[in-house]
PDB file of N, CA and C in Angstrom:
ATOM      1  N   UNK A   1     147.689 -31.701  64.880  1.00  0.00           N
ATOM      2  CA  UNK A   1     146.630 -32.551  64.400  1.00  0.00           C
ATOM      3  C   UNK A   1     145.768 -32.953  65.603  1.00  0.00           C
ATOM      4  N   UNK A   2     144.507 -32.727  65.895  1.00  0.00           N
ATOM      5  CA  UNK A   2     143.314 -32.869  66.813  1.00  0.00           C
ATOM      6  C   UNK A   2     143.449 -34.527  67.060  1.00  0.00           C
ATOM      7  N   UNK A   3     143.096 -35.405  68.046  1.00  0.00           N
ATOM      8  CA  UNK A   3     143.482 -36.254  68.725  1.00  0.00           C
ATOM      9  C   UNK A   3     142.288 -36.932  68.281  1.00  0.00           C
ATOM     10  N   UNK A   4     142.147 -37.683  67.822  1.00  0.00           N
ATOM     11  CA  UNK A   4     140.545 -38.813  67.567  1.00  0.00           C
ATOM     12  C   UNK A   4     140.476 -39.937  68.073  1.00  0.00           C
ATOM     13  N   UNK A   5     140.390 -40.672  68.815  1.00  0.00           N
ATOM     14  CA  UNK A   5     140.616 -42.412  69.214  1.00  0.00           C
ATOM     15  C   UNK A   5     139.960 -43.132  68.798  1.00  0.00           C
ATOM     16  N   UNK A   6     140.279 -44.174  67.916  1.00  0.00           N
ATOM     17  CA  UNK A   6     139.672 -45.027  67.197  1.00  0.00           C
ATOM     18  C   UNK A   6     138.614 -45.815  68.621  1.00  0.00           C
ATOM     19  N   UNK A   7     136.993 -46.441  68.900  1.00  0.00           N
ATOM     20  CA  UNK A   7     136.787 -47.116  69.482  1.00  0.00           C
ATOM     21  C   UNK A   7     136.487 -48.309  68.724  1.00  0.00           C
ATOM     22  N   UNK A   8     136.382 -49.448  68.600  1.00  0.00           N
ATOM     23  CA  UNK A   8     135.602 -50.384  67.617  1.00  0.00           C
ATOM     24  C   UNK A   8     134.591 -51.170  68.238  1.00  0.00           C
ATOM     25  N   UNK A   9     133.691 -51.394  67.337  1.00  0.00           N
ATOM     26  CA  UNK A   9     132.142 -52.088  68.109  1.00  0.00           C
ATOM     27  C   UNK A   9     132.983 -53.308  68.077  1.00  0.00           C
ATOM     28  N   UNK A  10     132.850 -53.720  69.567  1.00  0.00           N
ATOM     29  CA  UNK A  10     132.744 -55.544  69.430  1.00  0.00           C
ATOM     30  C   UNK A  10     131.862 -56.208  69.533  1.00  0.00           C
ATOM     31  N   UNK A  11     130.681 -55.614  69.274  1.00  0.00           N
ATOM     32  CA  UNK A  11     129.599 -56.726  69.020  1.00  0.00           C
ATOM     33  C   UNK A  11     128.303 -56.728  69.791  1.00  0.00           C
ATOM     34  N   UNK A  12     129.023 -55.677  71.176  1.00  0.00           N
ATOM     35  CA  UNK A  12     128.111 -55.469  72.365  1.00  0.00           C
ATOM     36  C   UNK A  12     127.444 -54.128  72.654  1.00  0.00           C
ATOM     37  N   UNK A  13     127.455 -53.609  70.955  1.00  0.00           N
ATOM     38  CA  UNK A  13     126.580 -52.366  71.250  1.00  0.00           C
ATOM     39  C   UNK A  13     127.267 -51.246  71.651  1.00  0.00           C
ATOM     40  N   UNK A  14     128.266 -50.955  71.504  1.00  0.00           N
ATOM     41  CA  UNK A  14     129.359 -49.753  72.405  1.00  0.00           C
ATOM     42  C   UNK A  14     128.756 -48.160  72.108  1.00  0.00           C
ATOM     43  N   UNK A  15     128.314 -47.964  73.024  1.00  0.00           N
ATOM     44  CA  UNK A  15     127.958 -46.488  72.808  1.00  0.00           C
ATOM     45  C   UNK A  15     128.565 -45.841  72.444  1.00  0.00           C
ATOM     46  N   UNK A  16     129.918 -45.703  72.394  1.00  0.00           N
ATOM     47  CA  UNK A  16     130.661 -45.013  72.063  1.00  0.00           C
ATOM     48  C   UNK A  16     132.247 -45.442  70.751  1.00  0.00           C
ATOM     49  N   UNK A  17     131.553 -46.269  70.322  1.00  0.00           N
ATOM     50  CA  UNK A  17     132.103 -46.884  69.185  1.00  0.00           C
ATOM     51  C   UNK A  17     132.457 -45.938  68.237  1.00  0.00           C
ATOM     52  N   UNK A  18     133.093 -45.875  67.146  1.00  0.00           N
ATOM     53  CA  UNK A  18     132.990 -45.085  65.899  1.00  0.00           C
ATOM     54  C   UNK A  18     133.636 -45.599  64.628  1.00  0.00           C
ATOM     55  N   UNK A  19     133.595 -46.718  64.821  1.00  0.00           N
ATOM     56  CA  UNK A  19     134.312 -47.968  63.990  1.00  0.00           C
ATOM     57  C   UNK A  19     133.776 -49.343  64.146  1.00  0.00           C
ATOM     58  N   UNK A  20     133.801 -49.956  63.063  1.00  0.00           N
ATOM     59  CA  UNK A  20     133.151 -51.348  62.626  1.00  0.00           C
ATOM     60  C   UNK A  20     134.846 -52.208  62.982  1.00  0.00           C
ATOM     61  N   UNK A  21     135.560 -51.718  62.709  1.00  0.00           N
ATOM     62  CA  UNK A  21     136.698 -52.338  62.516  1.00  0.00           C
ATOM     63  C   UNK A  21     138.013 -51.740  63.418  1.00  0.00           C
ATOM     64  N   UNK A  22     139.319 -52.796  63.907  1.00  0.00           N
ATOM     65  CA  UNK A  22     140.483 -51.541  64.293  1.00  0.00           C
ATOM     66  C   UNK A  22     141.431 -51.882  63.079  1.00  0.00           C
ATOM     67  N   UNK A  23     142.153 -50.867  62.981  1.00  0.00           N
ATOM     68  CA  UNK A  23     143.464 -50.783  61.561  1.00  0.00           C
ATOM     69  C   UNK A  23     144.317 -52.352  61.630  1.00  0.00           C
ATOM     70  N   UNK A  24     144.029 -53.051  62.336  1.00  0.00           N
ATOM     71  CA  UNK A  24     144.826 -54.332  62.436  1.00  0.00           C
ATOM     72  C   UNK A  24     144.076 -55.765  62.225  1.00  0.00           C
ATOM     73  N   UNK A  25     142.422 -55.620  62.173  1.00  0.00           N
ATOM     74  CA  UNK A  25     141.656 -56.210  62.190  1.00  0.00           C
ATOM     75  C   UNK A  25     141.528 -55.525  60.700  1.00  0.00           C
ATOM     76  N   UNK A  26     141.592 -54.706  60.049  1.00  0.00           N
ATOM     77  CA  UNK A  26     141.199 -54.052  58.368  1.00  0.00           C
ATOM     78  C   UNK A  26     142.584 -55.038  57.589  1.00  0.00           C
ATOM     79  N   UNK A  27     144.060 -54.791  58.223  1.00  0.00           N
ATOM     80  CA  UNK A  27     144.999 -55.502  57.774  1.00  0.00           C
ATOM     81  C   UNK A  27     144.516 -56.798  57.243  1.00  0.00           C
ATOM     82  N   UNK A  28     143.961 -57.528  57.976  1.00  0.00           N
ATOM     83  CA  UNK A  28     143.686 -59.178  57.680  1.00  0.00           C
ATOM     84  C   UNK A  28     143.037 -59.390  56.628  1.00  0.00           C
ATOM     85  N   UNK A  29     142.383 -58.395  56.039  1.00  0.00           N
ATOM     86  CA  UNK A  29     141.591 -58.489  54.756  1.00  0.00           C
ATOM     87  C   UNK A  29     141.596 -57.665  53.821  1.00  0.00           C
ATOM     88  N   UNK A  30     142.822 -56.585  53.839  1.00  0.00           N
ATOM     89  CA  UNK A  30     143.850 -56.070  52.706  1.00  0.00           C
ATOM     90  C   UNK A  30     143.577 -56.708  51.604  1.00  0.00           C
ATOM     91  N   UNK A  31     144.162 -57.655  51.637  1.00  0.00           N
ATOM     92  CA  UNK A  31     144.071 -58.823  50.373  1.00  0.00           C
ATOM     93  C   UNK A  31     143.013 -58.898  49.582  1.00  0.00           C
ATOM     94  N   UNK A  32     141.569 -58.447  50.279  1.00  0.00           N
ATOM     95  CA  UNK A  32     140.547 -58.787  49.241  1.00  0.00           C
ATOM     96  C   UNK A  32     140.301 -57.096  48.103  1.00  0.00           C
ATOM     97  N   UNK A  33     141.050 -55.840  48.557  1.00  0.00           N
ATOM     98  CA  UNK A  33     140.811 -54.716  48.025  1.00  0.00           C
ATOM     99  C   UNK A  33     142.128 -55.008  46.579  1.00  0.00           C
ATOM    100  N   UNK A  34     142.118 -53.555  45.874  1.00  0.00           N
ATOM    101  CA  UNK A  34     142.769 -53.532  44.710  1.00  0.00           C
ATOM    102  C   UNK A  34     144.170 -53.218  45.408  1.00  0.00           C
ATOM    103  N   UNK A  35     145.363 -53.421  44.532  1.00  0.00           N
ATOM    104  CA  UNK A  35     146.826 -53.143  45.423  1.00  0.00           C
ATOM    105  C   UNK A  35     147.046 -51.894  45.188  1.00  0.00           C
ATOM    106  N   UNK A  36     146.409 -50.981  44.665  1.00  0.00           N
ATOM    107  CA  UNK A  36     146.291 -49.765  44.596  1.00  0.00           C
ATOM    108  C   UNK A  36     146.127 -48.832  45.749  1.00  0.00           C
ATOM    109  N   UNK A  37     145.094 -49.990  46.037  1.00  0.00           N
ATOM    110  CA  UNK A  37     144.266 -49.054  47.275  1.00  0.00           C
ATOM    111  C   UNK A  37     145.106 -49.807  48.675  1.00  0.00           C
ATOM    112  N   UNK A  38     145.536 -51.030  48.564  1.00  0.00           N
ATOM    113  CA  UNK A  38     146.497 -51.411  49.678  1.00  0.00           C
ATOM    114  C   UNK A  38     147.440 -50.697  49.614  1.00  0.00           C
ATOM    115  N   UNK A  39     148.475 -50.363  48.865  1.00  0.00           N
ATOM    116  CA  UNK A  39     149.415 -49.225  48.947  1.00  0.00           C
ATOM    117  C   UNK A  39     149.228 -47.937  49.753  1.00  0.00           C
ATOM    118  N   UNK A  40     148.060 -47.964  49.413  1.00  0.00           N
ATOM    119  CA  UNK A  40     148.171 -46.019  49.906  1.00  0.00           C
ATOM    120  C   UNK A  40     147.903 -46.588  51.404  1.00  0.00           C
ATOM    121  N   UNK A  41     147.392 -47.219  52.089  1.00  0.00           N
ATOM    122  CA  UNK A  41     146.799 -48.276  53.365  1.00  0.00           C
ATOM    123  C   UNK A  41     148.392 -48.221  54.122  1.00  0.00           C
ATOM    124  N   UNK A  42     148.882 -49.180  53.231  1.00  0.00           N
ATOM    125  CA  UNK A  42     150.155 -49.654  54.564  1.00  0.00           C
ATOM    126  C   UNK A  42     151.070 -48.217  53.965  1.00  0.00           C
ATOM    127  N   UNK A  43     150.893 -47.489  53.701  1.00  0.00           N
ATOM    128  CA  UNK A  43     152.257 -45.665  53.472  1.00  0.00           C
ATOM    129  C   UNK A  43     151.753 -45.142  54.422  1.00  0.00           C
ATOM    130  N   UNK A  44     150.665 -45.483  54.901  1.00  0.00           N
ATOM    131  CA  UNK A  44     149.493 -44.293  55.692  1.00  0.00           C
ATOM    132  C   UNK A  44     149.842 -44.631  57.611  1.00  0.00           C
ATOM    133  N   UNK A  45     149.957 -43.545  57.924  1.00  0.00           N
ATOM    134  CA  UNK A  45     150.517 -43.809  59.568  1.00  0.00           C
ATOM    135  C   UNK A  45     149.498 -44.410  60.218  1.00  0.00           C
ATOM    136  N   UNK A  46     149.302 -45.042  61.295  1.00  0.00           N
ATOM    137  CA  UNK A  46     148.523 -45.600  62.005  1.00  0.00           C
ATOM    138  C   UNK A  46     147.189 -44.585  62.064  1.00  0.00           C
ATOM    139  N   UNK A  47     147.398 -43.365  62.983  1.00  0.00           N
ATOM    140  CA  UNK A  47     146.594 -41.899  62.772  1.00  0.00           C
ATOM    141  C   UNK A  47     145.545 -41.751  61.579  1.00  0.00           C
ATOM    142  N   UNK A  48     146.166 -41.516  60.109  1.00  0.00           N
ATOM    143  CA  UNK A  48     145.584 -41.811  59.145  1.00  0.00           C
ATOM    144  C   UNK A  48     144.381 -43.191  58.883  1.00  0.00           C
ATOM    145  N   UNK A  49     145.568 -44.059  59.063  1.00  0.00           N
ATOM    146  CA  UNK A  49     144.565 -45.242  59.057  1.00  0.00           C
ATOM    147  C   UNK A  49     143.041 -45.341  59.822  1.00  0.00           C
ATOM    148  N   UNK A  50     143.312 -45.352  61.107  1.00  0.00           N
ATOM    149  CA  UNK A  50     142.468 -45.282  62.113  1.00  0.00           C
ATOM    150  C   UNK A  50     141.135 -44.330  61.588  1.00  0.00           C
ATOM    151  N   UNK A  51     141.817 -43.262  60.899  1.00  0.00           N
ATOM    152  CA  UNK A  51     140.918 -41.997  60.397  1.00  0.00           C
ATOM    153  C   UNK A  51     139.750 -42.270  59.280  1.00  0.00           C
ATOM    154  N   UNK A  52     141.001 -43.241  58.220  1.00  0.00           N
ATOM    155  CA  UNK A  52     139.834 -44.116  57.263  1.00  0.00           C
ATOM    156  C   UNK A  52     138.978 -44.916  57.846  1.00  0.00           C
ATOM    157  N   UNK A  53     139.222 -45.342  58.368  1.00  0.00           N
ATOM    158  CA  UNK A  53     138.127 -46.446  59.694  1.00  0.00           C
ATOM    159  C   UNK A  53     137.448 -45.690  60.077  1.00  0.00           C
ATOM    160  N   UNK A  54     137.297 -44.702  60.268  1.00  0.00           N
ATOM    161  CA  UNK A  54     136.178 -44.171  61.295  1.00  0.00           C
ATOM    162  C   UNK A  54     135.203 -43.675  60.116  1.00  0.00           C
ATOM    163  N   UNK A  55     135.943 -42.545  58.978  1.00  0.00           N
ATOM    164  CA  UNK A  55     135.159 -42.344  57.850  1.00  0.00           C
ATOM    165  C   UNK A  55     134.181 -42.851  57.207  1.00  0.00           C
ATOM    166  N   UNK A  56     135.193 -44.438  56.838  1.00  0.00           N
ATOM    167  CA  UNK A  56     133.716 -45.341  56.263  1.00  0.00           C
ATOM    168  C   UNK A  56     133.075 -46.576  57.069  1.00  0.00           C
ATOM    169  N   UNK A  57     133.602 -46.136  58.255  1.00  0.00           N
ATOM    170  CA  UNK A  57     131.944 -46.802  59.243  1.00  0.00           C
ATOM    171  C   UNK A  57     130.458 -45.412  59.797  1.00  0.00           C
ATOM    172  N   UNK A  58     130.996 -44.099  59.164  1.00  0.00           N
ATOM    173  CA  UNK A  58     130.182 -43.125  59.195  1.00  0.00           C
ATOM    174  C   UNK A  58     129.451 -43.043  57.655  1.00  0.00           C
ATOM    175  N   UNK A  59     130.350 -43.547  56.602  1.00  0.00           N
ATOM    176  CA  UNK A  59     129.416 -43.738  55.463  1.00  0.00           C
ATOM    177  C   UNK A  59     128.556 -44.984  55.462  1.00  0.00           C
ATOM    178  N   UNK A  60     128.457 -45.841  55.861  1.00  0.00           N
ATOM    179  CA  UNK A  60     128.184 -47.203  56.371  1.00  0.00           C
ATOM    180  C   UNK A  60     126.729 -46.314  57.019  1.00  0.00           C
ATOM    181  N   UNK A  61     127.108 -46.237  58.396  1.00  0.00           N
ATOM    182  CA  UNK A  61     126.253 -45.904  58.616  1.00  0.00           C
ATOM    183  C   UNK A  61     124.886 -44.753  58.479  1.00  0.00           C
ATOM    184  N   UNK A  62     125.402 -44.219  57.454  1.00  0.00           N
ATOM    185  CA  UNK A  62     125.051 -42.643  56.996  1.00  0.00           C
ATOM    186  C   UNK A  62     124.137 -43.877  55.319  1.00  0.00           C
ATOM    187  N   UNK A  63     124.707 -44.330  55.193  1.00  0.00           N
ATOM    188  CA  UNK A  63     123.778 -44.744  53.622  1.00  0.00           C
ATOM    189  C   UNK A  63     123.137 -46.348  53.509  1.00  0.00           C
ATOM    190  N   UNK A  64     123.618 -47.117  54.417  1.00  0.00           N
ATOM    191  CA  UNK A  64     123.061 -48.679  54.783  1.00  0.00           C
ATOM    192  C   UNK A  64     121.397 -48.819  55.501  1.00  0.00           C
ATOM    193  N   UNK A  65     120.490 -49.072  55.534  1.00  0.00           N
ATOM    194  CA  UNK A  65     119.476 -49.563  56.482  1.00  0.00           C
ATOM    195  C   UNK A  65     119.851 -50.438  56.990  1.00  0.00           C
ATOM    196  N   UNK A  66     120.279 -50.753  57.909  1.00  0.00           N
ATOM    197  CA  UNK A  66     120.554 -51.664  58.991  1.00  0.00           C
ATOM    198  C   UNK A  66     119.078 -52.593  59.121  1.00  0.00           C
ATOM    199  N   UNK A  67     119.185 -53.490  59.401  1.00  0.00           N
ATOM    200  CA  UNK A  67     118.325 -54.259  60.123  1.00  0.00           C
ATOM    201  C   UNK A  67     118.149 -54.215  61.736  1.00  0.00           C
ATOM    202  N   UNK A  68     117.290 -53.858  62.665  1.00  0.00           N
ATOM    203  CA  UNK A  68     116.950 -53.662  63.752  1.00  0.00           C
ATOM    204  C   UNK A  68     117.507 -55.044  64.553  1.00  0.00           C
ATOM    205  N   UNK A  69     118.590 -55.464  65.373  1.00  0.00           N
ATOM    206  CA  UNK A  69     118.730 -56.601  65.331  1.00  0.00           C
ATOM    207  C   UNK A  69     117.925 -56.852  66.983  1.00  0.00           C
TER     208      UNK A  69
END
């Protein structure tokens, strides 16, 4: 399996970011998704996880207009 490293924006613009969030900072707000979708979350290896994180901060950014801040 090809090696990906989660980076996460903290706020300061990271050039090299590829995540809004890290898999432990997504944990804390588990609670607000369906337990459906938390299930498959905490079965899922860290690797995986990290992987969903990166996915939908590329759909995020792929379909949102951002505001120019």
């Amino acid at each position: 399996m090809p090696t990906v490293v989660l980076v996460a924006e903290t706020g300061e613009g990271l050039q090299n970011s590829n995540a809004y969030a890290t898999a432990a900072e997504f944990a804390t707000y588990m609670w607000r998704i369906p337990a459906s979708y938390q299930a498959v979350f905490i079965a899922a290896d860290v690797y995986l996880r990290e992987q969903a994180l990166i996915w939908a901060t590329q759909v995020l950014k792929n379909n949102i207009l951002w505001p120019d801040g």
